[in-house]
PDB file of N, CA and C in Angstrom:
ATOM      1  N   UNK A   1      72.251 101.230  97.219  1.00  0.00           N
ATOM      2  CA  UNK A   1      72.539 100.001  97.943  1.00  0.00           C
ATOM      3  C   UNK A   1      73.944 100.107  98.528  1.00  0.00           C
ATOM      4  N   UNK A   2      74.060 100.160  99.580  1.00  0.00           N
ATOM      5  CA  UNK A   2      75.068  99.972 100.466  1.00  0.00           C
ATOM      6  C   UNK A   2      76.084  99.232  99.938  1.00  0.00           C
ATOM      7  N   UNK A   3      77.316  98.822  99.829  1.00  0.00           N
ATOM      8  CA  UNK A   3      78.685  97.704  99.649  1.00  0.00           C
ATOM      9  C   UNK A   3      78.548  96.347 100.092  1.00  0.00           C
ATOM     10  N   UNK A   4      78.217  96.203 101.638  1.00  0.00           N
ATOM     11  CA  UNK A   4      77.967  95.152 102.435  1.00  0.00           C
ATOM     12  C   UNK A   4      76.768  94.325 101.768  1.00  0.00           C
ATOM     13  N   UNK A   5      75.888  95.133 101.503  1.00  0.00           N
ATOM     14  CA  UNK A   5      74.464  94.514 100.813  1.00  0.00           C
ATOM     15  C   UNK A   5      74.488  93.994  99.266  1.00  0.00           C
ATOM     16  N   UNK A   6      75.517  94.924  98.504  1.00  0.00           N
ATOM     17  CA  UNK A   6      75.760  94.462  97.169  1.00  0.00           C
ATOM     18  C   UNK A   6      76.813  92.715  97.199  1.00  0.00           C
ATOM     19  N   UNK A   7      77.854  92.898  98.147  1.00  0.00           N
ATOM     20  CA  UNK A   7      78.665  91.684  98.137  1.00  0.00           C
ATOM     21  C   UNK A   7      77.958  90.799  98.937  1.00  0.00           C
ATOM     22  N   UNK A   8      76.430  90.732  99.160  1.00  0.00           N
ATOM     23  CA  UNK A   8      75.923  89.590  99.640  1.00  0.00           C
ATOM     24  C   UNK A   8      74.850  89.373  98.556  1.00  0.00           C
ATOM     25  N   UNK A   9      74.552  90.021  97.813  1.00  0.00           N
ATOM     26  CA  UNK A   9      73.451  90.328  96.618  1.00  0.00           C
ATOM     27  C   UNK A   9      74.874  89.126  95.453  1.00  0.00           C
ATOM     28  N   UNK A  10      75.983  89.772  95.071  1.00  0.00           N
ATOM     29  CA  UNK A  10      76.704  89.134  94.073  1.00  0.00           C
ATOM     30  C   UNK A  10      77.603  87.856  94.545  1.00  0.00           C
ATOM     31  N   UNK A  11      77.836  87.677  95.692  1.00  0.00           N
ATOM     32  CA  UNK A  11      78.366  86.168  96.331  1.00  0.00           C
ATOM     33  C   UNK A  11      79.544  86.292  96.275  1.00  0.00           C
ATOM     34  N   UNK A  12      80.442  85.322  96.688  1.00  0.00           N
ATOM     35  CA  UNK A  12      81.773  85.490  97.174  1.00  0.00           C
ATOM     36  C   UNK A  12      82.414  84.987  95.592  1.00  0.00           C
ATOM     37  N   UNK A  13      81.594  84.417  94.919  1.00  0.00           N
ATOM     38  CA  UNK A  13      82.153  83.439  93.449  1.00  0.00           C
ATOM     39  C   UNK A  13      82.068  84.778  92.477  1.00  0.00           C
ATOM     40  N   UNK A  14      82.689  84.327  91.460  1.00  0.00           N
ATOM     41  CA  UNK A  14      82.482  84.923  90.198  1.00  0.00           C
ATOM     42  C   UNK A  14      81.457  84.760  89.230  1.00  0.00           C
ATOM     43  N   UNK A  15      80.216  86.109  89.176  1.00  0.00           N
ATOM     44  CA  UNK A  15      79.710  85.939  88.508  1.00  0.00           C
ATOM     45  C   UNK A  15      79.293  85.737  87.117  1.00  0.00           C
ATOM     46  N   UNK A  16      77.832  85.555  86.699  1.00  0.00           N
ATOM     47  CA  UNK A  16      77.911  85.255  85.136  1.00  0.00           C
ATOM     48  C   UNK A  16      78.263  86.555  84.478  1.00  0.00           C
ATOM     49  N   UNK A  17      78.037  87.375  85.163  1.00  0.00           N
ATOM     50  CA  UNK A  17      77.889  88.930  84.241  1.00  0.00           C
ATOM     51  C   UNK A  17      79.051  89.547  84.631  1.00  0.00           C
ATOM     52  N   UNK A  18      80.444  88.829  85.599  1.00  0.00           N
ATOM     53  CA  UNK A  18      81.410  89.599  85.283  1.00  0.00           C
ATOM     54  C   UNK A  18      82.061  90.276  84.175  1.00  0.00           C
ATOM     55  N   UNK A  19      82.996  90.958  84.437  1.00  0.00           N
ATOM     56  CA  UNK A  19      83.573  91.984  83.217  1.00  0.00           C
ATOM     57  C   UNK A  19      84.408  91.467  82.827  1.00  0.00           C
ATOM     58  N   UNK A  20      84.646  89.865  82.890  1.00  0.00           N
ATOM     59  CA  UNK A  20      86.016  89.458  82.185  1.00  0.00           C
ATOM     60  C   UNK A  20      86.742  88.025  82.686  1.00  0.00           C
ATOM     61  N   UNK A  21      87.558  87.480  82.731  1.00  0.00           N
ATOM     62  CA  UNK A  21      88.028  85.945  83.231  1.00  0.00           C
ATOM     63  C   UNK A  21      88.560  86.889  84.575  1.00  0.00           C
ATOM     64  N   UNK A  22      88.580  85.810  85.292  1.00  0.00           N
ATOM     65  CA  UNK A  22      88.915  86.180  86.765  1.00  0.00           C
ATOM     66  C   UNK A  22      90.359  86.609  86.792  1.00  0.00           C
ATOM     67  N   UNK A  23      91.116  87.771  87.813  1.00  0.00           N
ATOM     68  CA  UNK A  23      92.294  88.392  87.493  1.00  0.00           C
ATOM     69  C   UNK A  23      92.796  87.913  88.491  1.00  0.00           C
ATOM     70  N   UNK A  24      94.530  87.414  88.991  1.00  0.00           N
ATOM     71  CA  UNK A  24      95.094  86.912  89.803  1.00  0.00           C
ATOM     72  C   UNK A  24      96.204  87.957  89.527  1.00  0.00           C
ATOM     73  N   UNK A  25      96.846  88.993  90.587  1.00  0.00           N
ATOM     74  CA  UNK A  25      97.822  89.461  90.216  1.00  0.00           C
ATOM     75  C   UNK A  25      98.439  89.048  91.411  1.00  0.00           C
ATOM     76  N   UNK A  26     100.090  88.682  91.595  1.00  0.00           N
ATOM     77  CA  UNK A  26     100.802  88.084  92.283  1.00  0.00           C
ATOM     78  C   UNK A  26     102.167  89.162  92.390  1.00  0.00           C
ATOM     79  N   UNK A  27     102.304  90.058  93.321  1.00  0.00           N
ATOM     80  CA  UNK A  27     103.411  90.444  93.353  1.00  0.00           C
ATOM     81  C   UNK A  27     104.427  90.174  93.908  1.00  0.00           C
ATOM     82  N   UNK A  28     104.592  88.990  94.859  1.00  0.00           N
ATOM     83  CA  UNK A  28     105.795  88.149  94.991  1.00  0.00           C
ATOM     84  C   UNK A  28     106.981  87.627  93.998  1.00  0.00           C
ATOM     85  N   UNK A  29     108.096  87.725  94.595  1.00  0.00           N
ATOM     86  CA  UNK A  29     109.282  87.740  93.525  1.00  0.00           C
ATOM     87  C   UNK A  29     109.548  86.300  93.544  1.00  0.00           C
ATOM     88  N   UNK A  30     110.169  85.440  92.583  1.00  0.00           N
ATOM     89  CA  UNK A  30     110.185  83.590  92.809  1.00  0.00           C
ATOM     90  C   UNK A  30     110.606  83.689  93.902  1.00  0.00           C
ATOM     91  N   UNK A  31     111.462  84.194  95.175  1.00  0.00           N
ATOM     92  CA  UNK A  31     112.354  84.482  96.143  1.00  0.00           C
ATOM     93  C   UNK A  31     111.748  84.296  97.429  1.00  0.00           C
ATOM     94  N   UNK A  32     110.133  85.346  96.939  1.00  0.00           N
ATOM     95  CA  UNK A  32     109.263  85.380  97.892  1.00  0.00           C
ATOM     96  C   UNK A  32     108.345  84.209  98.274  1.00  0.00           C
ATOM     97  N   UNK A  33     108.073  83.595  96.887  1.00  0.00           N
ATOM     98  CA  UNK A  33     107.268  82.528  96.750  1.00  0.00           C
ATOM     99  C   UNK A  33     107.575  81.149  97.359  1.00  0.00           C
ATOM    100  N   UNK A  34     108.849  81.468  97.714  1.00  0.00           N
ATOM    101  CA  UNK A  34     109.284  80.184  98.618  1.00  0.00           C
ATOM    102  C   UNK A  34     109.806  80.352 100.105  1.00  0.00           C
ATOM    103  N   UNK A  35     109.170  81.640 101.048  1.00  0.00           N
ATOM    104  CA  UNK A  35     109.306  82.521 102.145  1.00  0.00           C
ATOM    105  C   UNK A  35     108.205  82.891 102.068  1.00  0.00           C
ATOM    106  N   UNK A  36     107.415  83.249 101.466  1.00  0.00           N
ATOM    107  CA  UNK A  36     105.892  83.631 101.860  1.00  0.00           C
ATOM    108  C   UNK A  36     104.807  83.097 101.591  1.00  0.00           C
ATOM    109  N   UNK A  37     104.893  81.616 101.927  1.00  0.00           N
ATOM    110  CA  UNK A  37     103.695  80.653 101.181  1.00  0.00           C
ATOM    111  C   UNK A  37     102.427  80.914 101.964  1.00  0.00           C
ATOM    112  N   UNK A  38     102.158  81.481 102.811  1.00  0.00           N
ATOM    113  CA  UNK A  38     100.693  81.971 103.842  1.00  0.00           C
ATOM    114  C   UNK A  38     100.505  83.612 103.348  1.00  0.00           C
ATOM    115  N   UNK A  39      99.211  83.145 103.564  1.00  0.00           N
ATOM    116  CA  UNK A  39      98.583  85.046 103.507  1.00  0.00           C
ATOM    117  C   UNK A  39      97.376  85.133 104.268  1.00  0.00           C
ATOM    118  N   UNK A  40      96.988  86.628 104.444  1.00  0.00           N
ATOM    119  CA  UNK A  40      96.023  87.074 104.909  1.00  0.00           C
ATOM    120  C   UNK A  40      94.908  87.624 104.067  1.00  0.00           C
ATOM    121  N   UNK A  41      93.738  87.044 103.876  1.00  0.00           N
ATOM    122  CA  UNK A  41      93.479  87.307 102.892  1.00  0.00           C
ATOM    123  C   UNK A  41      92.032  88.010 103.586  1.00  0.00           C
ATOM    124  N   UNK A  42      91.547  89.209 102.631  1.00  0.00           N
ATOM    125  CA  UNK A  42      90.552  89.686 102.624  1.00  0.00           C
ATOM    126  C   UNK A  42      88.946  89.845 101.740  1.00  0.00           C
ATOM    127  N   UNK A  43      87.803  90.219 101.756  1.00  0.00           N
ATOM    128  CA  UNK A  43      87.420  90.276 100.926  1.00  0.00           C
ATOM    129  C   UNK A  43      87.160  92.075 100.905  1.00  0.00           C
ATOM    130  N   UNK A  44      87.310  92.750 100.012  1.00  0.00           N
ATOM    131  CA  UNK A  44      87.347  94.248 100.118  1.00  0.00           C
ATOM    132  C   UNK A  44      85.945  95.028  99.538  1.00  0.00           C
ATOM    133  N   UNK A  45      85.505  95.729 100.498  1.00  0.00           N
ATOM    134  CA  UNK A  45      84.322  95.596  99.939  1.00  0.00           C
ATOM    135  C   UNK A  45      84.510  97.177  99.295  1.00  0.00           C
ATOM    136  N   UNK A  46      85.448  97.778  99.651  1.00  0.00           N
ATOM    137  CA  UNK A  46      85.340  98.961  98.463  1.00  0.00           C
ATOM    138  C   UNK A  46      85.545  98.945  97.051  1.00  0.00           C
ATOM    139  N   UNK A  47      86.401  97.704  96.420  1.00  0.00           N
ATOM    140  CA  UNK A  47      87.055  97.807  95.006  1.00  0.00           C
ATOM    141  C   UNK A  47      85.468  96.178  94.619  1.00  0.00           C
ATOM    142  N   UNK A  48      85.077  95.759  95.120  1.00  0.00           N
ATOM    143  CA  UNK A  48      84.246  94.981  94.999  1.00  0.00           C
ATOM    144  C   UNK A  48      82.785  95.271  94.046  1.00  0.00           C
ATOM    145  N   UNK A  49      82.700  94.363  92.644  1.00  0.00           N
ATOM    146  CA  UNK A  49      81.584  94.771  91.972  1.00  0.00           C
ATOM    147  C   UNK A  49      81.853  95.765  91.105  1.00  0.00           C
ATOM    148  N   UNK A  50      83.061  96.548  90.932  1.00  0.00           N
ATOM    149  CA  UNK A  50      82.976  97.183  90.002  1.00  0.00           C
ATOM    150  C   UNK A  50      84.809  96.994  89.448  1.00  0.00           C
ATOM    151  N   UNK A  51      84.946  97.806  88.367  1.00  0.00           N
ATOM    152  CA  UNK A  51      86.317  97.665  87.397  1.00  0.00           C
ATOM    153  C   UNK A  51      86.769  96.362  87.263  1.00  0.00           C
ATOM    154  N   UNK A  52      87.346  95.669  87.819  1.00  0.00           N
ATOM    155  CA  UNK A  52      88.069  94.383  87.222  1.00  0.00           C
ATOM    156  C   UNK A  52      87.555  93.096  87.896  1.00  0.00           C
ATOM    157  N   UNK A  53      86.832  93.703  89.087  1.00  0.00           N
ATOM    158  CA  UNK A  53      85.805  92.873  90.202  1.00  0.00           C
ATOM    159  C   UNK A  53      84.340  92.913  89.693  1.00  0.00           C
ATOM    160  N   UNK A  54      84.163  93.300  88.376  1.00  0.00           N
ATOM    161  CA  UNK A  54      82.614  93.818  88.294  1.00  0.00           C
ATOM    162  C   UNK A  54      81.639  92.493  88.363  1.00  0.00           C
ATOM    163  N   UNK A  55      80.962  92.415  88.692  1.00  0.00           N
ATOM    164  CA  UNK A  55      80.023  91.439  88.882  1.00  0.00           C
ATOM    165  C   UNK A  55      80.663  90.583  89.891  1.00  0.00           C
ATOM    166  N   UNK A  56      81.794  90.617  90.824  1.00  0.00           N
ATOM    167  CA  UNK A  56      82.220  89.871  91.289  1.00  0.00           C
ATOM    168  C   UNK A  56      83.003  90.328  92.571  1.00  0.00           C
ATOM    169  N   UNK A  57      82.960  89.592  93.491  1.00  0.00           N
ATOM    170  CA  UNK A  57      84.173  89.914  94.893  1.00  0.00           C
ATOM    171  C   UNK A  57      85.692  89.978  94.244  1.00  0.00           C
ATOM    172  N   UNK A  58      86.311  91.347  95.158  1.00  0.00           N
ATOM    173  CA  UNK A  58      87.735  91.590  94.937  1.00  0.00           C
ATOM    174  C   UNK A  58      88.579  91.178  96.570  1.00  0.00           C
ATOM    175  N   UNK A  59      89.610  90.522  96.057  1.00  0.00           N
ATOM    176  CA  UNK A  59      89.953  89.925  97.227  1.00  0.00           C
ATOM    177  C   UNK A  59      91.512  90.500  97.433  1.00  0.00           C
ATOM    178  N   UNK A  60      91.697  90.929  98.892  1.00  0.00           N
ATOM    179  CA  UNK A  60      93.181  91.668  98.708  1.00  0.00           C
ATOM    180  C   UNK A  60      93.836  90.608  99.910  1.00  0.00           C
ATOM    181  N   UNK A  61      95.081  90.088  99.510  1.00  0.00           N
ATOM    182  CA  UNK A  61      96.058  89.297 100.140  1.00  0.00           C
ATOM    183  C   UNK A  61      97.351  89.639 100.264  1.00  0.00           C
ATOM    184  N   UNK A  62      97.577  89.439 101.550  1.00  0.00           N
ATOM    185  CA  UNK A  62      99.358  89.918 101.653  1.00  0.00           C
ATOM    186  C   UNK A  62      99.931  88.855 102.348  1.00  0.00           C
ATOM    187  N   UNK A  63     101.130  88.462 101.242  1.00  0.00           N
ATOM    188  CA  UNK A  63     101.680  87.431 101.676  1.00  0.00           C
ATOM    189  C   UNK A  63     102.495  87.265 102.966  1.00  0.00           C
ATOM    190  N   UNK A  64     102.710  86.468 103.536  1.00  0.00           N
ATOM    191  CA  UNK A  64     103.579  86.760 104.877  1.00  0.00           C
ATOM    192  C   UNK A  64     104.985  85.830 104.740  1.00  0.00           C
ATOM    193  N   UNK A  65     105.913  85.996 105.729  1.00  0.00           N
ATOM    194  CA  UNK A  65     106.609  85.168 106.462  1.00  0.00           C
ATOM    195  C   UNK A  65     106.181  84.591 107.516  1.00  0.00           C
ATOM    196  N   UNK A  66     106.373  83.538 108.349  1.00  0.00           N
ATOM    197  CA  UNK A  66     105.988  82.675 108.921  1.00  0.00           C
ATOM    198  C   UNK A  66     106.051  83.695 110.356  1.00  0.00           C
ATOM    199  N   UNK A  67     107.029  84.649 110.502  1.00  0.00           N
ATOM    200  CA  UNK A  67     107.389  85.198 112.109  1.00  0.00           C
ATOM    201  C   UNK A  67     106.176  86.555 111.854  1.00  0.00           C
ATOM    202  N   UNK A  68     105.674  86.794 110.856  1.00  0.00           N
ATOM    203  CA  UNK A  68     105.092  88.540 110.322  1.00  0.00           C
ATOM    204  C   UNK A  68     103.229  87.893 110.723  1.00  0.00           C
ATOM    205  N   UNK A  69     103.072  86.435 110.917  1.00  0.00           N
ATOM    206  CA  UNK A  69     101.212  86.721 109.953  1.00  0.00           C
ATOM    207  C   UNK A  69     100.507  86.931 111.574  1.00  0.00           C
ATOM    208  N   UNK A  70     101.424  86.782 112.840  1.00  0.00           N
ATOM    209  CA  UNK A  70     100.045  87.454 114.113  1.00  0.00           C
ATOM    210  C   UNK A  70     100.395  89.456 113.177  1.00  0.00           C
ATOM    211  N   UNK A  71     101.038  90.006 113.119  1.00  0.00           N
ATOM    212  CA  UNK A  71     101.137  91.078 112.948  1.00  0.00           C
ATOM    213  C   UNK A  71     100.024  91.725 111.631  1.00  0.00           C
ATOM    214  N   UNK A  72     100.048  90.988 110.827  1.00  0.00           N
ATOM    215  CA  UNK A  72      99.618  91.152 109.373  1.00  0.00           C
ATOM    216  C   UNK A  72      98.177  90.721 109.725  1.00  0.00           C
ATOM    217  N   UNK A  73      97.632  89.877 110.501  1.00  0.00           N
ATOM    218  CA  UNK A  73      96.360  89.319 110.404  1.00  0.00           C
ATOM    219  C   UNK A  73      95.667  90.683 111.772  1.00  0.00           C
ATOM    220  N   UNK A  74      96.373  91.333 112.396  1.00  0.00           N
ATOM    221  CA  UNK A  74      96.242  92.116 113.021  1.00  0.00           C
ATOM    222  C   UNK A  74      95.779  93.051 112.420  1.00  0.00           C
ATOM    223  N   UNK A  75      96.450  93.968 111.290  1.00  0.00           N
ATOM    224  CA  UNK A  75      96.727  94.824 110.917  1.00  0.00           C
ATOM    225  C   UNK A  75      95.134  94.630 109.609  1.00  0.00           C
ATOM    226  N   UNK A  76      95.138  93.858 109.387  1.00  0.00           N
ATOM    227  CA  UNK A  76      94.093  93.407 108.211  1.00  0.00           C
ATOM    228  C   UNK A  76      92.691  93.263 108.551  1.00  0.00           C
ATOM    229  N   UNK A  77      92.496  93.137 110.290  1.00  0.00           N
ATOM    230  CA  UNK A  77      91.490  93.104 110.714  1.00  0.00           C
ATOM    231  C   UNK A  77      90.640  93.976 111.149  1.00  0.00           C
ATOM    232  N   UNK A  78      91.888  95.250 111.437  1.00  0.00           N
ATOM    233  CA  UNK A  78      91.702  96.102 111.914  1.00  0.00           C
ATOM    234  C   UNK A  78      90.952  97.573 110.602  1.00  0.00           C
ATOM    235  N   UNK A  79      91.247  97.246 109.609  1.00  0.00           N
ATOM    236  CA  UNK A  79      90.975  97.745 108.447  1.00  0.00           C
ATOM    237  C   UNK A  79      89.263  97.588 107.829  1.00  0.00           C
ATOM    238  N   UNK A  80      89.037  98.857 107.941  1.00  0.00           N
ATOM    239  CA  UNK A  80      87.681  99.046 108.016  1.00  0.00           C
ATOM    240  C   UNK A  80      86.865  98.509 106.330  1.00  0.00           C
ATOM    241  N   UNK A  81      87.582  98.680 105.081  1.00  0.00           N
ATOM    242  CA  UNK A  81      87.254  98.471 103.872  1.00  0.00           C
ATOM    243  C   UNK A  81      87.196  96.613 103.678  1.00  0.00           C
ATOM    244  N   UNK A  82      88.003  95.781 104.699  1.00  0.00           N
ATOM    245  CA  UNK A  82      87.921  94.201 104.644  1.00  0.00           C
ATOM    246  C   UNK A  82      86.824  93.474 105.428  1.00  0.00           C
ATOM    247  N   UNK A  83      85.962  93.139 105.091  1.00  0.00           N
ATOM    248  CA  UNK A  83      85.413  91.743 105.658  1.00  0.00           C
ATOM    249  C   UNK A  83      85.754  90.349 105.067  1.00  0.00           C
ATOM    250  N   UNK A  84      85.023  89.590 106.168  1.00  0.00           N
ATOM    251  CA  UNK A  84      86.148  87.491 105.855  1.00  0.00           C
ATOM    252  C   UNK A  84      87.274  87.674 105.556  1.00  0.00           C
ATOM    253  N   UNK A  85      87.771  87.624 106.682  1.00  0.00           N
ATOM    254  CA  UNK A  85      89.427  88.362 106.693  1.00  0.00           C
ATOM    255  C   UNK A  85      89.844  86.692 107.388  1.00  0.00           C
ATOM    256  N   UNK A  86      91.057  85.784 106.612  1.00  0.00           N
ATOM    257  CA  UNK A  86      91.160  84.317 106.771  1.00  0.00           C
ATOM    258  C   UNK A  86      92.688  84.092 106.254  1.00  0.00           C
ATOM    259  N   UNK A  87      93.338  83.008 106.715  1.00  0.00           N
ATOM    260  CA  UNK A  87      94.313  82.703 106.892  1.00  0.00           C
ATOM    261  C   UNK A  87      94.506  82.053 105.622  1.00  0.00           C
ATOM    262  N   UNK A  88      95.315  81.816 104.593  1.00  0.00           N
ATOM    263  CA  UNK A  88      95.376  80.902 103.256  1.00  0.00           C
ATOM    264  C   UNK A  88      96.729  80.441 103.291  1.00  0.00           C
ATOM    265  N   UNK A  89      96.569  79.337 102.890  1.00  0.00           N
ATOM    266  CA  UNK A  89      98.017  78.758 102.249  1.00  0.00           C
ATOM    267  C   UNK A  89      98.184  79.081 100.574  1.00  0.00           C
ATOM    268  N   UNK A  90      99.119  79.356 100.157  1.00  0.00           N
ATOM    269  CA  UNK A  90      98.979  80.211  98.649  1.00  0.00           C
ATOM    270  C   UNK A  90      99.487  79.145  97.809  1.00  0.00           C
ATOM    271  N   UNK A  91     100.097  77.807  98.475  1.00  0.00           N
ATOM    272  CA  UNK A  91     100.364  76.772  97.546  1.00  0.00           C
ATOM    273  C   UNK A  91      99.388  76.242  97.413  1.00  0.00           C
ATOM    274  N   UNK A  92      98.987  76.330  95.614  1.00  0.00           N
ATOM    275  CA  UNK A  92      97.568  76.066  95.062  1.00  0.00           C
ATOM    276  C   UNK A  92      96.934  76.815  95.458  1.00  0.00           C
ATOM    277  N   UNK A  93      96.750  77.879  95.859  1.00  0.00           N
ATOM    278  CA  UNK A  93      95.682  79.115  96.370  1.00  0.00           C
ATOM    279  C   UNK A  93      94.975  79.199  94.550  1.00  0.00           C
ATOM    280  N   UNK A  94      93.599  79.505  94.385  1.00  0.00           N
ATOM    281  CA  UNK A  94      92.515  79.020  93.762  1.00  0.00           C
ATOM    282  C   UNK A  94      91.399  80.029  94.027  1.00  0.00           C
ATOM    283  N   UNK A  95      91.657  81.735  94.375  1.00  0.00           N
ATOM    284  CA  UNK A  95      90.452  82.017  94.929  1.00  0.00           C
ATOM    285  C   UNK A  95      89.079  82.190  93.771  1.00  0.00           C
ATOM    286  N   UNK A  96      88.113  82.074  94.757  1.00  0.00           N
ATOM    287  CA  UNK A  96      86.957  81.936  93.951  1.00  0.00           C
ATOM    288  C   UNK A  96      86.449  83.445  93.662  1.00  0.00           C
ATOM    289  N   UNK A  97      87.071  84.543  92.988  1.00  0.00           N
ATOM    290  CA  UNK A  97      86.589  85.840  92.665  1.00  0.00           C
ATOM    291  C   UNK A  97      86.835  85.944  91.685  1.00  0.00           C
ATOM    292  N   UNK A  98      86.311  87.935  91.693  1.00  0.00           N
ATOM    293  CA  UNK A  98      86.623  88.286  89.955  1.00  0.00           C
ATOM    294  C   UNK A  98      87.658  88.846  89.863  1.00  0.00           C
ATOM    295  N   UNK A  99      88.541  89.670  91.175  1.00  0.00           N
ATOM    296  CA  UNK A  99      89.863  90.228  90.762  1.00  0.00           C
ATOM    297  C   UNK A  99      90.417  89.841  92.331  1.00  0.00           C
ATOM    298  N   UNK A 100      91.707  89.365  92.212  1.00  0.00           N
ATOM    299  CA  UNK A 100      92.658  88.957  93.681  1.00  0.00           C
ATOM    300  C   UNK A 100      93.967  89.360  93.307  1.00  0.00           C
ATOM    301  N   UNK A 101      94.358  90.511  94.489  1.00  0.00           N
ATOM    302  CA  UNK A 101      95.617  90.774  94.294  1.00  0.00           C
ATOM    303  C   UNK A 101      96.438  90.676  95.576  1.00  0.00           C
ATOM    304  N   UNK A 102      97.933  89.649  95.454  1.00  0.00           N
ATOM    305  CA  UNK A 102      98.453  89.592  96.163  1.00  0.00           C
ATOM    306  C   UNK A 102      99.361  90.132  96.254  1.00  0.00           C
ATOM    307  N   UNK A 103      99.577  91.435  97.601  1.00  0.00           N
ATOM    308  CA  UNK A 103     100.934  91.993  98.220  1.00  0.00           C
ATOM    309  C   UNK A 103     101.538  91.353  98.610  1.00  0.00           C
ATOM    310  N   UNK A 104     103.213  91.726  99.009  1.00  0.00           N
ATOM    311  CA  UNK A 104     104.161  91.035 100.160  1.00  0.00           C
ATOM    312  C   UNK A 104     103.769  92.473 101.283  1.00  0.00           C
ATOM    313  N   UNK A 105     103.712  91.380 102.388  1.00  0.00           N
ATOM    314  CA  UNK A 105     103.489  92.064 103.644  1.00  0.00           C
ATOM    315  C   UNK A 105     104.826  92.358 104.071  1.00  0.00           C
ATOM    316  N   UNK A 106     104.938  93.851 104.126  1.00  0.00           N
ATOM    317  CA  UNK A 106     106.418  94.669 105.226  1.00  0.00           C
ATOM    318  C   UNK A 106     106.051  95.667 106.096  1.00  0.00           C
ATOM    319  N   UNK A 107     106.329  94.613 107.574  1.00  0.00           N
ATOM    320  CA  UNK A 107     106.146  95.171 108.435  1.00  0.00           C
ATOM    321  C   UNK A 107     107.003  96.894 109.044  1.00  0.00           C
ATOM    322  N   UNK A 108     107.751  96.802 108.203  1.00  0.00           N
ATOM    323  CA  UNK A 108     108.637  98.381 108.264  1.00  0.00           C
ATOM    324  C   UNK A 108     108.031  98.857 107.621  1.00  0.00           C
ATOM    325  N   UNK A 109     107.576  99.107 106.853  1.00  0.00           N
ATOM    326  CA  UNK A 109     106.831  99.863 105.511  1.00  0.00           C
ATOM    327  C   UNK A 109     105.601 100.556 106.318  1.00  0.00           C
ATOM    328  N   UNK A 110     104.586  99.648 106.932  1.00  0.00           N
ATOM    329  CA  UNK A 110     103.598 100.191 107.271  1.00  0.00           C
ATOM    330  C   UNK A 110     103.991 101.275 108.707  1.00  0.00           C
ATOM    331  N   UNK A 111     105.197 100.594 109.254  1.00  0.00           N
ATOM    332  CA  UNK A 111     105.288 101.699 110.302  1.00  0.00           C
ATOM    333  C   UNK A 111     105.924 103.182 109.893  1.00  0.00           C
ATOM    334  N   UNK A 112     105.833 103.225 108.876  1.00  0.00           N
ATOM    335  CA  UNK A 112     106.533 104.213 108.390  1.00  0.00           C
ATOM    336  C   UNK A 112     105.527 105.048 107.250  1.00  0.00           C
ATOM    337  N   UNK A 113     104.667 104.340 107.262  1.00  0.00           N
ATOM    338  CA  UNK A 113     102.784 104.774 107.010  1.00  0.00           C
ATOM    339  C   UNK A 113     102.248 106.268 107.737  1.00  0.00           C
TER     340      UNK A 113
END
């Protein structure tokens, strides 16, 4: 079964037969958290359904600055492993998966990719 076909088979929620309570990892510094309250968020369909996502959608987010998210929502769309690729506000962000991990988006970093 294909990726695309499994993350429409297991749903965007967390299932009953996941591998565990849903994982939120946040790598924003308190610094960031009050400069990068928007993200770009994805659903990834390669890390999806299995290890810490098992039974469940893995969702990858990179936080932005307010001048970075045409660049970042660019860059995220363009990325062949993301589908429902969507704009979030991260105050109270709540996603409904089994593993979500949020980057800080640097736009130097990737040009240097």
């Amino acid at each position: 079964m294909n990726k695309l076909a499994n993350l429409k088979e297991i749903g965007e929620a967390v299932s009953e037969d996941c591998a565990g309570p849903p994982v939120l990892v946040d790598d924003r510094t308190e610094a960031e958290k009050k400069t990068h309250r928007l993200a770009v968020v994805g659903t990834d369909t390669f890390m999806s359904g299995w290890g810490r996502a098992g039974g469940g959608a893995s969702y990858a987010a990179w936080a932005v600055r307010d001048g970075d998210l045409a660049g970042c929502l660019s860059w995220v769309e363009s990325r062949e492993d993301m589908i429902r690729v969507r704009v979030v506000s991260l105050d109270g962000y709540r996603p409904k998966a089994a593993h979500t991990h949020i980057y800080v988006y640097n736009q130097q970093a990737l040009k240097k990719w």
